[in-house]
C-alpha atoms as a PDB file:
ATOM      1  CA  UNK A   1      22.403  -7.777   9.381  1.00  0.00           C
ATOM      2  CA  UNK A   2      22.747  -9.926   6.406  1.00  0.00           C
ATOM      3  CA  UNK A   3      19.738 -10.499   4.056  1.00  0.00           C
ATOM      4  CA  UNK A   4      19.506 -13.706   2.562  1.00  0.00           C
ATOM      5  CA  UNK A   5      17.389 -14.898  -0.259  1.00  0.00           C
ATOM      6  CA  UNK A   6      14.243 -15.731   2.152  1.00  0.00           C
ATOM      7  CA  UNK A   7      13.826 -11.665   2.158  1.00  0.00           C
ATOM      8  CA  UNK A   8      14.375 -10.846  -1.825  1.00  0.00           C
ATOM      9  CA  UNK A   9      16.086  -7.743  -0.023  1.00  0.00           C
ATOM     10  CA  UNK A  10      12.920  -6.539   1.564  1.00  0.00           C
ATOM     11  CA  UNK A  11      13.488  -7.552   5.286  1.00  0.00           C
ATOM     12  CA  UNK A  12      12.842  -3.447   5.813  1.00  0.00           C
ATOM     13  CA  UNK A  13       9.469  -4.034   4.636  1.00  0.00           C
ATOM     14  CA  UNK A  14       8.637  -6.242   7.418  1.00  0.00           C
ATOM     15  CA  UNK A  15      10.222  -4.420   9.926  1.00  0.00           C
ATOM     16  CA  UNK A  16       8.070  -1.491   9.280  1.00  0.00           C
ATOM     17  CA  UNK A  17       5.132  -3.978   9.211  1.00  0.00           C
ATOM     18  CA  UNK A  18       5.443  -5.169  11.863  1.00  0.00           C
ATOM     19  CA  UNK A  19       6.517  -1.831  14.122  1.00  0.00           C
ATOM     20  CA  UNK A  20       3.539  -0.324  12.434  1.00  0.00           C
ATOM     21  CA  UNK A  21       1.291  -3.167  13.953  1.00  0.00           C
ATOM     22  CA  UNK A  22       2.396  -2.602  17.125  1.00  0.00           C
ATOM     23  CA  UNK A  23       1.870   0.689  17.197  1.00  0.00           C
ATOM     24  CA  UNK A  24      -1.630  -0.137  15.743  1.00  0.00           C
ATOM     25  CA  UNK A  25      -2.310  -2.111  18.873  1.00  0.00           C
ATOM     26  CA  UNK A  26      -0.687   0.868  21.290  1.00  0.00           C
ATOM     27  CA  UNK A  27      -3.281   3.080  19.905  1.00  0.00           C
ATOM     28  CA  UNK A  28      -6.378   0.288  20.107  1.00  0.00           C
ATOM     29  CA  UNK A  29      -5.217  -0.154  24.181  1.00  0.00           C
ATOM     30  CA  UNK A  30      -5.387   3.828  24.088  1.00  0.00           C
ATOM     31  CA  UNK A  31      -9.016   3.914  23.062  1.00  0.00           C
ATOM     32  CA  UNK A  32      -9.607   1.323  25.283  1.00  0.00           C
ATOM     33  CA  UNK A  33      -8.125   3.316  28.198  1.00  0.00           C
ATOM     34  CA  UNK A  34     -10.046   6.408  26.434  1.00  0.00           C
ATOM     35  CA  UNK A  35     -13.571   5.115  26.906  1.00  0.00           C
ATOM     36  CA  UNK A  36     -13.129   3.508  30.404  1.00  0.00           C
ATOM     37  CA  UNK A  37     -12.466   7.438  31.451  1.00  0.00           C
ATOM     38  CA  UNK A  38      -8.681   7.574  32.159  1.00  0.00           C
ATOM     39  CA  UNK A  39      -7.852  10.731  32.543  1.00  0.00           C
ATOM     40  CA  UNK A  40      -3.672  10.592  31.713  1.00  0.00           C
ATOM     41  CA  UNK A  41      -4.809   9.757  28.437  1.00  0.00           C
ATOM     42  CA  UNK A  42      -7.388  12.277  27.548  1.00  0.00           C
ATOM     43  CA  UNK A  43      -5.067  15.039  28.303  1.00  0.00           C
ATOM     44  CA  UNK A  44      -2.966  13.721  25.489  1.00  0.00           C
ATOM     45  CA  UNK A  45      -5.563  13.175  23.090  1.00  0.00           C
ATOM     46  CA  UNK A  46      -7.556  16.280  23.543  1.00  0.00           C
ATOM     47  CA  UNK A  47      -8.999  15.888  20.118  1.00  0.00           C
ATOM     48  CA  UNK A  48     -11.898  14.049  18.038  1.00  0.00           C
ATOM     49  CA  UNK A  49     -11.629  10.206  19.857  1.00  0.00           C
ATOM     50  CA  UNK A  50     -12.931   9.425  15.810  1.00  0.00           C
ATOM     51  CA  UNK A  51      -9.265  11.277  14.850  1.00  0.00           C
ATOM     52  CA  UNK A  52      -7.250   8.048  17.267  1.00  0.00           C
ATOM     53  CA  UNK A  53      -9.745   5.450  15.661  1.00  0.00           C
ATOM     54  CA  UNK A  54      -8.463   6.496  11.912  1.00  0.00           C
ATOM     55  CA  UNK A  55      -4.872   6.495  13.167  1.00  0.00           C
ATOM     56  CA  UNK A  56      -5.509   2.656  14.212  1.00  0.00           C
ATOM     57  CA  UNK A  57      -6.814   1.701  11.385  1.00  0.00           C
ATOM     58  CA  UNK A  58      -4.734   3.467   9.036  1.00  0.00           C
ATOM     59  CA  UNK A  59      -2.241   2.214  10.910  1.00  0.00           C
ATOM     60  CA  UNK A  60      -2.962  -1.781  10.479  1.00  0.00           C
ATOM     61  CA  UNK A  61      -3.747  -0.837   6.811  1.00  0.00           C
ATOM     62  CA  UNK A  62      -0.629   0.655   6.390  1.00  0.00           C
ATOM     63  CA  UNK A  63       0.677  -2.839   7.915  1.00  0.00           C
ATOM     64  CA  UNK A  64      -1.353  -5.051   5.526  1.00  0.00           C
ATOM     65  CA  UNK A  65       0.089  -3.399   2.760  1.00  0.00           C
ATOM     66  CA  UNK A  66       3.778  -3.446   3.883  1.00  0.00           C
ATOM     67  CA  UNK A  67       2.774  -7.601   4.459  1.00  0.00           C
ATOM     68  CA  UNK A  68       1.615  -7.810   1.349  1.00  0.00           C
ATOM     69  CA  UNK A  69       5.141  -5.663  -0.568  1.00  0.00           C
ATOM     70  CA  UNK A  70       6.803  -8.314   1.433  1.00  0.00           C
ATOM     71  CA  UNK A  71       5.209 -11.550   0.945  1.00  0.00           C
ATOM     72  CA  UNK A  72       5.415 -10.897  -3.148  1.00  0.00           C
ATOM     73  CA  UNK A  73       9.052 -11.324  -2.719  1.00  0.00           C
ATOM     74  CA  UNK A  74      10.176  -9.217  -5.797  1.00  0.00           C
ATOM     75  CA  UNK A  75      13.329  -7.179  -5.125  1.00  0.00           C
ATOM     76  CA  UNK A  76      12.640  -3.306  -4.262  1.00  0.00           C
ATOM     77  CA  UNK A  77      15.349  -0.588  -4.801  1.00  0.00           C
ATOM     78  CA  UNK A  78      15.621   0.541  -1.653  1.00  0.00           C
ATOM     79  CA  UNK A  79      14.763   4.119  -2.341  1.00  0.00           C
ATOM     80  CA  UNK A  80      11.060   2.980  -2.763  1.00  0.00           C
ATOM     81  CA  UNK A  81      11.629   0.052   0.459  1.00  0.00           C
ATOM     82  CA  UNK A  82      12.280   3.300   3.047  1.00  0.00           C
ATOM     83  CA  UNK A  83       9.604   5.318   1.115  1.00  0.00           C
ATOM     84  CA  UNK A  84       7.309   2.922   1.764  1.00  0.00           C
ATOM     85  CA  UNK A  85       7.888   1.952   5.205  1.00  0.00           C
ATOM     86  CA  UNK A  86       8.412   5.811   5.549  1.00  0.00           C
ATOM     87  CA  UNK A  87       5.481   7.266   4.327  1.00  0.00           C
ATOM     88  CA  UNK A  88       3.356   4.320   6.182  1.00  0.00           C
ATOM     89  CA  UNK A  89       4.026   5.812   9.337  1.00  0.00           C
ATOM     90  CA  UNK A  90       3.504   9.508   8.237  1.00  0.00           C
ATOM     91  CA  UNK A  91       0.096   8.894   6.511  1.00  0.00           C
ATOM     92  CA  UNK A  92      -0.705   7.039   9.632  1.00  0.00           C
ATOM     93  CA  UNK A  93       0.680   9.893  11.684  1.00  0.00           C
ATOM     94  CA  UNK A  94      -1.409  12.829  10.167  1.00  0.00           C
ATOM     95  CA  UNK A  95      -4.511  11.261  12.123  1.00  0.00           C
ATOM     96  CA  UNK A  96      -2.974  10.675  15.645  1.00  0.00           C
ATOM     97  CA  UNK A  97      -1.389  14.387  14.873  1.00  0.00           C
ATOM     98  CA  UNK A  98      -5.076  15.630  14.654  1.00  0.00           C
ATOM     99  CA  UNK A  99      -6.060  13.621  17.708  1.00  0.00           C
ATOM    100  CA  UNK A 100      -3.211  15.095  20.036  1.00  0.00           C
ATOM    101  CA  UNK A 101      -3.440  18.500  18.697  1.00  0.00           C
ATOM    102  CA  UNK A 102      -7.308  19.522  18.012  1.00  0.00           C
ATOM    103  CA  UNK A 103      -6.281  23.264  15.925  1.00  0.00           C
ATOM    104  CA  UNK A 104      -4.741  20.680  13.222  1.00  0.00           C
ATOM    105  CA  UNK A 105      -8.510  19.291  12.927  1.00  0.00           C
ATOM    106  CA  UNK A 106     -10.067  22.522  11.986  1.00  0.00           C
ATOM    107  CA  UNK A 107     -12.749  22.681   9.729  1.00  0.00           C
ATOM    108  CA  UNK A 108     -11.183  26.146   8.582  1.00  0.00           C
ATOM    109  CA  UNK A 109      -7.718  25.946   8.356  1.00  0.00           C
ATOM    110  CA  UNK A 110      -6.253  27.140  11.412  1.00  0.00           C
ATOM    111  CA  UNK A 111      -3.233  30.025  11.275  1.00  0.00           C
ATOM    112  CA  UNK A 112       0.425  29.429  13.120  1.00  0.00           C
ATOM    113  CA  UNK A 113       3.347  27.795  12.662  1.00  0.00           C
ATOM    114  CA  UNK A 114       2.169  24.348  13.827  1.00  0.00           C
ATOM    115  CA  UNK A 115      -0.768  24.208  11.413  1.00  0.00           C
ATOM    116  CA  UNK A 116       1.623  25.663   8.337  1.00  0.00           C
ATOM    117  CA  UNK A 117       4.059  22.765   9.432  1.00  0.00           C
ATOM    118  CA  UNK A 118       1.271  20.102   9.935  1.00  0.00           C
ATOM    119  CA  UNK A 119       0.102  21.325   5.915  1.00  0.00           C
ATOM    120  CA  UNK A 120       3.972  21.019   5.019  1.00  0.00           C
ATOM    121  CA  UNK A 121       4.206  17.070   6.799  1.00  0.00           C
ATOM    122  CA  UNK A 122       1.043  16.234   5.219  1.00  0.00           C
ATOM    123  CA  UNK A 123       1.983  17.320   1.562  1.00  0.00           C
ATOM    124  CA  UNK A 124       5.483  15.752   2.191  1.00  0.00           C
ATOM    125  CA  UNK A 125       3.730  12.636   3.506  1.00  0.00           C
ATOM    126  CA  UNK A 126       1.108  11.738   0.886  1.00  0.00           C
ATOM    127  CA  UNK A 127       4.116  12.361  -2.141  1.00  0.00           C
ATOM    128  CA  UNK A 128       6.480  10.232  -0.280  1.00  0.00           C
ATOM    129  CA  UNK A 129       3.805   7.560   0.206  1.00  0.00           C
ATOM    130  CA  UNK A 130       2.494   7.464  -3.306  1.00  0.00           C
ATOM    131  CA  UNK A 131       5.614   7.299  -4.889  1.00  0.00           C
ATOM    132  CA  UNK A 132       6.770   4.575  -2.637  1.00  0.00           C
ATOM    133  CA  UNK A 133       3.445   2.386  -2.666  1.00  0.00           C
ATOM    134  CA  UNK A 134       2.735   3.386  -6.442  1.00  0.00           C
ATOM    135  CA  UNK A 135       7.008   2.468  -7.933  1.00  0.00           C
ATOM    136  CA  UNK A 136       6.302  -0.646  -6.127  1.00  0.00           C
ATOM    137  CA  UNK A 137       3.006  -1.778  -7.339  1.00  0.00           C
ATOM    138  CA  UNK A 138       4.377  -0.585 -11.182  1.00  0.00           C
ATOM    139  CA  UNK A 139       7.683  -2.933 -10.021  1.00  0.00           C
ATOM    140  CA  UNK A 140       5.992  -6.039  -8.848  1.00  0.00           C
ATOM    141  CA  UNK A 141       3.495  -5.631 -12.124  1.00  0.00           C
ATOM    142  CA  UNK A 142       6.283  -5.856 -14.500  1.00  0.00           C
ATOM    143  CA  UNK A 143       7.466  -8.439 -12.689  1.00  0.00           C
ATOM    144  CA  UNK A 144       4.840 -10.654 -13.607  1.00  0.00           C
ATOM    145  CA  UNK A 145       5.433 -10.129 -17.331  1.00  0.00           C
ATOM    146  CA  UNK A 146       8.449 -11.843 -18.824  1.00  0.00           C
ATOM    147  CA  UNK A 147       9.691 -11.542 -22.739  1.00  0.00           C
ATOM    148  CA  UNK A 148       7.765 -15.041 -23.630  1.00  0.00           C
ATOM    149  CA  UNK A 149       4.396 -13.310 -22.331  1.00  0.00           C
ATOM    150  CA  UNK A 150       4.064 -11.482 -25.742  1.00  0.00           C
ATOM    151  CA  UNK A 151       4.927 -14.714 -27.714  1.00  0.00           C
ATOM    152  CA  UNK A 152       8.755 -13.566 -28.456  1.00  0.00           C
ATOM    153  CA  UNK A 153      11.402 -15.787 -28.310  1.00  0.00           C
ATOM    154  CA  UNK A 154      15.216 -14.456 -27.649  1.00  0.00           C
ATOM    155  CA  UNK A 155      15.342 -14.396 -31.078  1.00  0.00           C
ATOM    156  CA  UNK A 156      12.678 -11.544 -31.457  1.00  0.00           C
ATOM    157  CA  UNK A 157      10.500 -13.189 -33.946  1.00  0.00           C
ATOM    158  CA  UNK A 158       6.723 -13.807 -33.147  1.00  0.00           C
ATOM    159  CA  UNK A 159       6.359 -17.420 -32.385  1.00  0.00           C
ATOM    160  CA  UNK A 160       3.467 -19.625 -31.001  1.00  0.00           C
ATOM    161  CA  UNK A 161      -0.262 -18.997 -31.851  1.00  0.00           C
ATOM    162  CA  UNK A 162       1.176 -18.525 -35.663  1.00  0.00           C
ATOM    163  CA  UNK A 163       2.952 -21.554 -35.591  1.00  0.00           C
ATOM    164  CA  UNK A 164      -0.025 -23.841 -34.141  1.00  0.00           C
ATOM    165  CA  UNK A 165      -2.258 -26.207 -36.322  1.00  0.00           C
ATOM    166  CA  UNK A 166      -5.511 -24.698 -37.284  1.00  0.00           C
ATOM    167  CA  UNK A 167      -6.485 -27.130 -34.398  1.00  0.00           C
ATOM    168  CA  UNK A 168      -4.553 -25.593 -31.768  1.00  0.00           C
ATOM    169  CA  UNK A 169      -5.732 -22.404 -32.788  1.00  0.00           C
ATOM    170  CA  UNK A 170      -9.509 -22.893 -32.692  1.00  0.00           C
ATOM    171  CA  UNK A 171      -9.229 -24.695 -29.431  1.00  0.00           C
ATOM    172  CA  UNK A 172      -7.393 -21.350 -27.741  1.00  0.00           C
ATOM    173  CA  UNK A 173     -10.159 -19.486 -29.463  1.00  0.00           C
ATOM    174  CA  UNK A 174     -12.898 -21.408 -28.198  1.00  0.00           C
ATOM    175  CA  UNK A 175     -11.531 -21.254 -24.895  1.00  0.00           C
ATOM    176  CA  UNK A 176     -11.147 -17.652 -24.758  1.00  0.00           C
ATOM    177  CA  UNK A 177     -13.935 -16.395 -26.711  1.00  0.00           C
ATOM    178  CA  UNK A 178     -17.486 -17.608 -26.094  1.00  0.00           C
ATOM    179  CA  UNK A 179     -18.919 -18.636 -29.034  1.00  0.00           C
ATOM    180  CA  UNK A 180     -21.979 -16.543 -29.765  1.00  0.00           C
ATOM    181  CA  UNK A 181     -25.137 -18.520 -30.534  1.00  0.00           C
ATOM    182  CA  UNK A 182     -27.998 -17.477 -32.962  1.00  0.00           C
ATOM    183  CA  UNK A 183     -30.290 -15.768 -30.277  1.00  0.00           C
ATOM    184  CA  UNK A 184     -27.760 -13.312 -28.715  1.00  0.00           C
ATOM    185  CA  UNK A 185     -28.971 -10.210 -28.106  1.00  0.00           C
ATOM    186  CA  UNK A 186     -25.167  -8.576 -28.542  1.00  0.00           C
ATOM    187  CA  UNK A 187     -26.270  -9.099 -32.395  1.00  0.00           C
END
């Protein structure tokens, strides 16, 4: 499909978003269907109802975020777009995992190849989602800064506040730094 401007390359962003919300509201019809007794559903959750309820949430948080990546509309390399669709589900995941499969909730860690693997997914999981979530947060912060942000024109050389009146300069002052009367107790 071809991305146009609207997306600043991102439209993966709110894809994930917006799968992610659904499968937010899967899970909130699942608790739903958990507390009114059926049993089809609590032989696939067998674990902590609490474990589903973190999965939901994490999962619409997870959402939120991706909304929010997207609606900034700065362009993403798209190594840190699939990490952070990607790891959005797998953080998310690492909850319902614990909610399907009650040895993964163990307050001692349990022994087995499906807790070692669950250890491996989570550790895999959290590094793909921080480095996904954190490059983009460090992108769309530099974004905000452009070269005339530190007073330098093209040409290099410092330029505004210097070249103000005295005027100018006491009224950026005065706006910036309260002026400290005689009975301050910051004396």
């Amino acid at each position: 499909m071809d991305q146009d401007s609207r997306h600043a390359g991102n439209v993966l962003l709110i894809r994930g978003a917006v799968l992610w919300l659904l499968a937010a509201l899967v899970l909130a019809w699942c608790m739903v269907g958990m507390n009114l007794g059926m049993s089809p559903l609590k032989l696939v959750f067998q674990g902590k109802i609490t474990r589903l309820l973190q999965a939901h949430l994490d999962f619409l948080l997870m959402s939120a975020l991706l909304f929010g990546f997207y609606a900034a509309k700065v362009p993403l390399p798209w190594h840190v777009r699939w990490a952070m669709v990607v790891g959005a589900f797998t953080n998310s995941s690492l909850f319902l995992l614990q909610a399907v499969f009650p040895v993964l909730d163990a307050p001692v860690p349990a022994e087995g190849l499906l807790p070692a693997a669950f250890r491996l997914f989570l550790m895999m999981s959290i590094t793909v989602t921080s480095y996904g979530f954190g490059r983009g947060a460090v992108i769309i912060l530099l974004s905000t800064f452009n070269k005339n942000s530190f007073g330098l024109e093209s040409s290099g050389r410092a330029s505004g506040f210097r070249e103000m009146s005295n005027e100018g300069q006491e009224a950026i002052l005065e706006k910036q730094l309260p002026i400290r009367s005689g009975n301050s107790n910051f004396s």
